[in-house]
N, C-alpha and C. Protein backbone atom coordinates (compact mmCIF):
# COMPACT_ATOMS: atom_id res chain seq x y z
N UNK A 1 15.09 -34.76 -20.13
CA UNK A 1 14.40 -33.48 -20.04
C UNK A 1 13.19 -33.50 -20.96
N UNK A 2 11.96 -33.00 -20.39
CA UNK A 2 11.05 -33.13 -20.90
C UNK A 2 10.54 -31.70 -22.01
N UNK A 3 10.19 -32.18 -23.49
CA UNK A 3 10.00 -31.12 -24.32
C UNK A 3 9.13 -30.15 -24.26
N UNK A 4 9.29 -29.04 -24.00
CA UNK A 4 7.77 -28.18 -24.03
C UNK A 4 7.48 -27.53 -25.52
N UNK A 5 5.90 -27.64 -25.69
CA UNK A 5 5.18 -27.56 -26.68
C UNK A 5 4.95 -26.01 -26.55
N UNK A 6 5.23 -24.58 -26.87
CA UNK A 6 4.93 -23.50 -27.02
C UNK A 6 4.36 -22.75 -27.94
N UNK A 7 3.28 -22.37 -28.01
CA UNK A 7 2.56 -21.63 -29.21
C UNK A 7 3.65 -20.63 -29.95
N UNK A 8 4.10 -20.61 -30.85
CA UNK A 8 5.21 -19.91 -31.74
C UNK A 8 4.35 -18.39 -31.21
N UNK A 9 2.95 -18.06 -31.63
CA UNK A 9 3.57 -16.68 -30.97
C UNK A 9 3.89 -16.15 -29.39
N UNK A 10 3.14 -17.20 -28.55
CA UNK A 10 3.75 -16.83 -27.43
C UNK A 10 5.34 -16.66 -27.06
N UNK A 11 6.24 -17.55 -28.02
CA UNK A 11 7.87 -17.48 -28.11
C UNK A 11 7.96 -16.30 -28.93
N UNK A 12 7.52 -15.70 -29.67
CA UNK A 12 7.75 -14.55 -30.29
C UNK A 12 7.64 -13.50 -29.76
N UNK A 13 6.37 -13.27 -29.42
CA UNK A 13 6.19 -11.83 -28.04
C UNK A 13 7.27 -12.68 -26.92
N UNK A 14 7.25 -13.32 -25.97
CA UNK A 14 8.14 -13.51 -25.17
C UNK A 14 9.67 -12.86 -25.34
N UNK A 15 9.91 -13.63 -26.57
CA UNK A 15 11.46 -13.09 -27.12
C UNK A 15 11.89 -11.76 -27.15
N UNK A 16 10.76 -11.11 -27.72
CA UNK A 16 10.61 -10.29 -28.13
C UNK A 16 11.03 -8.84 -26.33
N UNK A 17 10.50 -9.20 -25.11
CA UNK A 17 10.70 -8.72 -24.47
C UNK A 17 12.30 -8.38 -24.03
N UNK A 18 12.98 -9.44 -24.54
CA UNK A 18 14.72 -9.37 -24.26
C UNK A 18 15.44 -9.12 -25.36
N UNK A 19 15.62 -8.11 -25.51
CA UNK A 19 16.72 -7.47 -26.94
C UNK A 19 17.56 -8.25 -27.28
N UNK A 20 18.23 -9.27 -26.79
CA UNK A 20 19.08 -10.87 -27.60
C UNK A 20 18.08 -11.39 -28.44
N UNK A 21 16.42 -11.62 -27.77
CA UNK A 21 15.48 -12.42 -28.04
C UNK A 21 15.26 -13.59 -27.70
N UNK A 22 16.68 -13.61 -26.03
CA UNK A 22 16.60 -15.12 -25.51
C UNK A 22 15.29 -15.77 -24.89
N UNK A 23 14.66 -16.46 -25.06
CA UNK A 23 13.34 -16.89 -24.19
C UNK A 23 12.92 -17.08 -22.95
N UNK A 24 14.61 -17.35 -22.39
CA UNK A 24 14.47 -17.68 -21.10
C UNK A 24 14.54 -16.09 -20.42
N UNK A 25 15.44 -15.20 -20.82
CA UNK A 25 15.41 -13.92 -19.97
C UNK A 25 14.11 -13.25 -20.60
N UNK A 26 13.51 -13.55 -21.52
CA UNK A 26 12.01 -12.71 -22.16
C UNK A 26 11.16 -12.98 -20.60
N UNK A 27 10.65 -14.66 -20.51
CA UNK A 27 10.37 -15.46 -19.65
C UNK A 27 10.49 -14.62 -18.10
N UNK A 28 11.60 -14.65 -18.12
CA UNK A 28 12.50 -14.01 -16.63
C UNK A 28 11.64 -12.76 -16.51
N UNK A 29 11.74 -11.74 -17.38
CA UNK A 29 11.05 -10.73 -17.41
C UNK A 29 9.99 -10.42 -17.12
N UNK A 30 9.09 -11.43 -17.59
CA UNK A 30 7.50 -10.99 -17.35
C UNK A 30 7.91 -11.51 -15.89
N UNK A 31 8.41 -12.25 -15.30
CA UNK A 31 8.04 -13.01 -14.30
C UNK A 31 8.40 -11.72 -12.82
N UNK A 32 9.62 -11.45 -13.72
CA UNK A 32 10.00 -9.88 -12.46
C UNK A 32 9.00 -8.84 -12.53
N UNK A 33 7.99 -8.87 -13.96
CA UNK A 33 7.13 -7.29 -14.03
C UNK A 33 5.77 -8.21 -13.05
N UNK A 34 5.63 -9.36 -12.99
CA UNK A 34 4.90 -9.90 -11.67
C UNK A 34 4.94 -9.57 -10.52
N UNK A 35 6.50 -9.72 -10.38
CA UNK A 35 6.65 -9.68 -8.92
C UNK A 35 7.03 -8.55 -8.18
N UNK A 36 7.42 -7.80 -9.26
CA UNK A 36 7.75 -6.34 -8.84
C UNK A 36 6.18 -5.72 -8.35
N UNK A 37 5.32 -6.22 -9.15
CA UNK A 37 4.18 -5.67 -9.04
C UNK A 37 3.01 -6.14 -7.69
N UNK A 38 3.60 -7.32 -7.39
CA UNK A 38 3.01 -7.55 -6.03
C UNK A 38 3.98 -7.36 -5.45
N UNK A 39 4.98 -7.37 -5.30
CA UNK A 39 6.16 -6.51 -4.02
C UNK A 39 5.13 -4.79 -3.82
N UNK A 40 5.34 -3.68 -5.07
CA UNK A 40 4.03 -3.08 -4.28
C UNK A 40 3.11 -3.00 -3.89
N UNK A 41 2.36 -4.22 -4.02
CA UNK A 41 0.92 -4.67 -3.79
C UNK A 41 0.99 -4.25 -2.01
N UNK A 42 2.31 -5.81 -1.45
CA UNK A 42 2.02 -5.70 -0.44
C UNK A 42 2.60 -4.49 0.68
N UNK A 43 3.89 -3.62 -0.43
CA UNK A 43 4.63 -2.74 0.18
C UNK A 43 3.37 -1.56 0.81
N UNK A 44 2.32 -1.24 -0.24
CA UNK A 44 1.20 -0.25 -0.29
C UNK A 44 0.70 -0.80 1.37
N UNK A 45 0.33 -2.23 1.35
CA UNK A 45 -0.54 -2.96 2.40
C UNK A 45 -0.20 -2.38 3.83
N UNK A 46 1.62 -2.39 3.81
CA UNK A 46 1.79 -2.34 4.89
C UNK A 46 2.07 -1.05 5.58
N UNK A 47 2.16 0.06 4.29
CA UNK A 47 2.20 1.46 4.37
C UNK A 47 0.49 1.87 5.01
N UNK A 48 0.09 1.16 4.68
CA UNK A 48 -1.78 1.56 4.98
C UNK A 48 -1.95 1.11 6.26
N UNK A 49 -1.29 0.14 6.98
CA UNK A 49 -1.78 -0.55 8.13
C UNK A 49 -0.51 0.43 9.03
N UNK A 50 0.74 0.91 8.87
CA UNK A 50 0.97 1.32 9.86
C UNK A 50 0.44 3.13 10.00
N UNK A 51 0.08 3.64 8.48
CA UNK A 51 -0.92 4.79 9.02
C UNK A 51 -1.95 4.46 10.02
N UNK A 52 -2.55 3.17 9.43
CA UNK A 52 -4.25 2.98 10.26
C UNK A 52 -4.19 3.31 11.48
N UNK A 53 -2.78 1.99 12.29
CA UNK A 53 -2.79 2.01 13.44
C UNK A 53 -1.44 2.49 14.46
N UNK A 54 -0.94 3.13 13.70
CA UNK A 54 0.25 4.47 13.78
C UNK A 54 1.37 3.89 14.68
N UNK A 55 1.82 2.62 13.88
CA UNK A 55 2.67 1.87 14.46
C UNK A 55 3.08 0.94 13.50
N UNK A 56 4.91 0.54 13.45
CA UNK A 56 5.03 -0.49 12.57
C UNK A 56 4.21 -1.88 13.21
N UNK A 57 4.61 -2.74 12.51
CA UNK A 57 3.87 -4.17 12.66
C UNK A 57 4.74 -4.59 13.91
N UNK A 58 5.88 -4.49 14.43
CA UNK A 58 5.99 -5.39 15.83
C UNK A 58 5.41 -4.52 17.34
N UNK A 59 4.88 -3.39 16.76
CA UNK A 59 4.67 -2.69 18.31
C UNK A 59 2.75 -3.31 17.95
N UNK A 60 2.21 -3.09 16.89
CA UNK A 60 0.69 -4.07 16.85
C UNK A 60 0.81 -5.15 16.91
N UNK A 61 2.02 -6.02 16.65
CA UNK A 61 1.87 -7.56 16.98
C UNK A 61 1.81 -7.45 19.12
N UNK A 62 2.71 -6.93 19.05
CA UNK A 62 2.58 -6.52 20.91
C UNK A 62 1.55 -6.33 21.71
N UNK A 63 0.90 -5.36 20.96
CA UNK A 63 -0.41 -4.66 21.40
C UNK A 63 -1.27 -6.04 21.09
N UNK A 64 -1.35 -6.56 20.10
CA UNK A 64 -2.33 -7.75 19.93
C UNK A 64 -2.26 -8.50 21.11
N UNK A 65 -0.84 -9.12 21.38
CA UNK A 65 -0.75 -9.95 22.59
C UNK A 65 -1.01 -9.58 24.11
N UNK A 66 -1.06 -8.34 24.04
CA UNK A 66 -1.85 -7.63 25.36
C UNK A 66 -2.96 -7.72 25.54
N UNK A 67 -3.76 -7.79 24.61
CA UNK A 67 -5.28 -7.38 24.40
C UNK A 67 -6.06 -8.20 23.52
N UNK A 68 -7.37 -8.25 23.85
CA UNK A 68 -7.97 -9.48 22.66
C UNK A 68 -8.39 -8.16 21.50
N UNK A 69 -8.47 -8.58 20.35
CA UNK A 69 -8.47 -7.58 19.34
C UNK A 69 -10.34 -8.12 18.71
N UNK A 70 -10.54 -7.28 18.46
CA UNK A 70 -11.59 -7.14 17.47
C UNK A 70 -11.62 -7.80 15.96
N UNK A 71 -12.55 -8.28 15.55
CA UNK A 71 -12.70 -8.98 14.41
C UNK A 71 -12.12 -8.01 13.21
N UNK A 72 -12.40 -7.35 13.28
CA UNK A 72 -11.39 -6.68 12.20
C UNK A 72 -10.22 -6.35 12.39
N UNK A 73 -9.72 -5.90 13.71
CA UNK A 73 -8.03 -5.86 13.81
C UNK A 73 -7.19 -7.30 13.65
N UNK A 74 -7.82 -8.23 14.17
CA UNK A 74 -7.62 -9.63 14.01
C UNK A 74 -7.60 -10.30 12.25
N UNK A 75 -8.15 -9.22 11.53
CA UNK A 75 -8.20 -9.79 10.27
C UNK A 75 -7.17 -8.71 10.03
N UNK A 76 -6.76 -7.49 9.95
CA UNK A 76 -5.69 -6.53 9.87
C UNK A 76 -4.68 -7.29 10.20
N UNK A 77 -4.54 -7.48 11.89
CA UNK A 77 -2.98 -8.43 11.88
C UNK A 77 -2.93 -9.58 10.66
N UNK A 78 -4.06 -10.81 10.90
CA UNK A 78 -3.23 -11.66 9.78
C UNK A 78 -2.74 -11.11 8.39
N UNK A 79 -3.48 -9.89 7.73
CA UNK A 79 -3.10 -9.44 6.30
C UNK A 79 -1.84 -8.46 6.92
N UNK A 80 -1.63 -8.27 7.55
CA UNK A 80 -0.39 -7.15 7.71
C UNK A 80 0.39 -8.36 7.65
N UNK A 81 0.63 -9.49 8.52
CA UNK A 81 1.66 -10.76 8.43
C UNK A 81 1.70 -11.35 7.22
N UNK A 82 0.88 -11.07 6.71
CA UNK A 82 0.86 -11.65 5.33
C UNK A 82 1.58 -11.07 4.62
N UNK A 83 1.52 -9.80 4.39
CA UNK A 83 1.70 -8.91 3.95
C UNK A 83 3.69 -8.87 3.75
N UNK A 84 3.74 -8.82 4.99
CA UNK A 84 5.10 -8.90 5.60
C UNK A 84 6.13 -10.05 5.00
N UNK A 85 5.58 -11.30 5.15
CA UNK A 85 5.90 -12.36 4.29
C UNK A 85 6.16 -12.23 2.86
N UNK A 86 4.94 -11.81 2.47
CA UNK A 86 5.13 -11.62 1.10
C UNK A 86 6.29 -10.79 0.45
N UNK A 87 6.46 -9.91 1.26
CA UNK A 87 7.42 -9.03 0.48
C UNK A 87 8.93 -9.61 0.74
N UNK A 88 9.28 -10.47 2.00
CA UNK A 88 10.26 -10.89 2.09
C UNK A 88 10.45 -11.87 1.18
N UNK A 89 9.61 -13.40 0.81
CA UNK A 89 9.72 -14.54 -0.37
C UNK A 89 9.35 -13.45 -1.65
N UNK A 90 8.94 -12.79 -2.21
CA UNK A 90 8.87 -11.51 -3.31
C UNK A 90 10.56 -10.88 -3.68
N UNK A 91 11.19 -10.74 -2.59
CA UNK A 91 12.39 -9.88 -2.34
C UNK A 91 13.28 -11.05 -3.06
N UNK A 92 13.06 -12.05 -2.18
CA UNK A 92 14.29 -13.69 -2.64
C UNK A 92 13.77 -13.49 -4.09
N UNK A 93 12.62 -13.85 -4.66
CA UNK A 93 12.20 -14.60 -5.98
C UNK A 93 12.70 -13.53 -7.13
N UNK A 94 12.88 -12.09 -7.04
CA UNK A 94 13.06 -10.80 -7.49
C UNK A 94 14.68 -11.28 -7.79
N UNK A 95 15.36 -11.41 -6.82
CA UNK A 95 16.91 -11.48 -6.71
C UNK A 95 17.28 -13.01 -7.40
N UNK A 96 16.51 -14.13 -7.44
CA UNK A 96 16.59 -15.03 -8.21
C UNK A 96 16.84 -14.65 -9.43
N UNK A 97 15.51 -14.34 -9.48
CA UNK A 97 15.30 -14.26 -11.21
C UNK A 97 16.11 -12.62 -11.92
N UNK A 98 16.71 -12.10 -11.07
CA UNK A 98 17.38 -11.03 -11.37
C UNK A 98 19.12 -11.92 -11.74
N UNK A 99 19.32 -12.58 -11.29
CA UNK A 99 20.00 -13.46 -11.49
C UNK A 99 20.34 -13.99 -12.71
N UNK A 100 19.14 -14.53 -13.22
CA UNK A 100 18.32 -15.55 -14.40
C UNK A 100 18.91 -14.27 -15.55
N UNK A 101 19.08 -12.92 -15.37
CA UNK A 101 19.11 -11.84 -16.41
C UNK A 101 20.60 -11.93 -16.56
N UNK A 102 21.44 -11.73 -15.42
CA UNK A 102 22.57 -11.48 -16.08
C UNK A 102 23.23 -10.38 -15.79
């Protein structure tokens, strides 16, 4: 196993985030206030796209395949799929590292 070199205060604030002061759940922590924070990134995304186009994402994936879409709905679908993705690998990595706590 290879040694890692850590700036003492970055292990200090780190620690500092987990009331034991373990490093690895300090660590864990920031990593969930990440991901929690793009889980609403893309949760917002997809709340905005089914106001826009007043439909969840599989009745516009439908409509897409009916119809050729416009350069901007065409850039809407891929960020709504994106979008969609994200929050599902966000959801796993959340429950990982929720894990990692204990």
């Amino acid at each position: 196993m290879e040694t890692l070199c850590v700036d003492e205060r970055l292990v200090t604030g780190v620690a500092q985030l987990d009331p034991s002061g373990d490093l690895n759940k300090g660590i864990a922590k920031l990593l969930l206030i990440k991901e929690r924070r793009d889980l609403t990134k893309y949760e917002l995304m997809c709340r905005n796209f089914k106001r826009k186009y007043e439909c969840d994402f599989a009745i516009f994936k439908k409509r897409a395949t009916e119809k050729e879409l416009g350069h901007k709905e065409e850039q809407d679908f891929f960020d709504w799929d994106m979008a969609i993705t994200g929050i599902v690998d966000i959801k796993e990595k959340i429950d990982s590292l929720e894990g990692l706590m204990g």
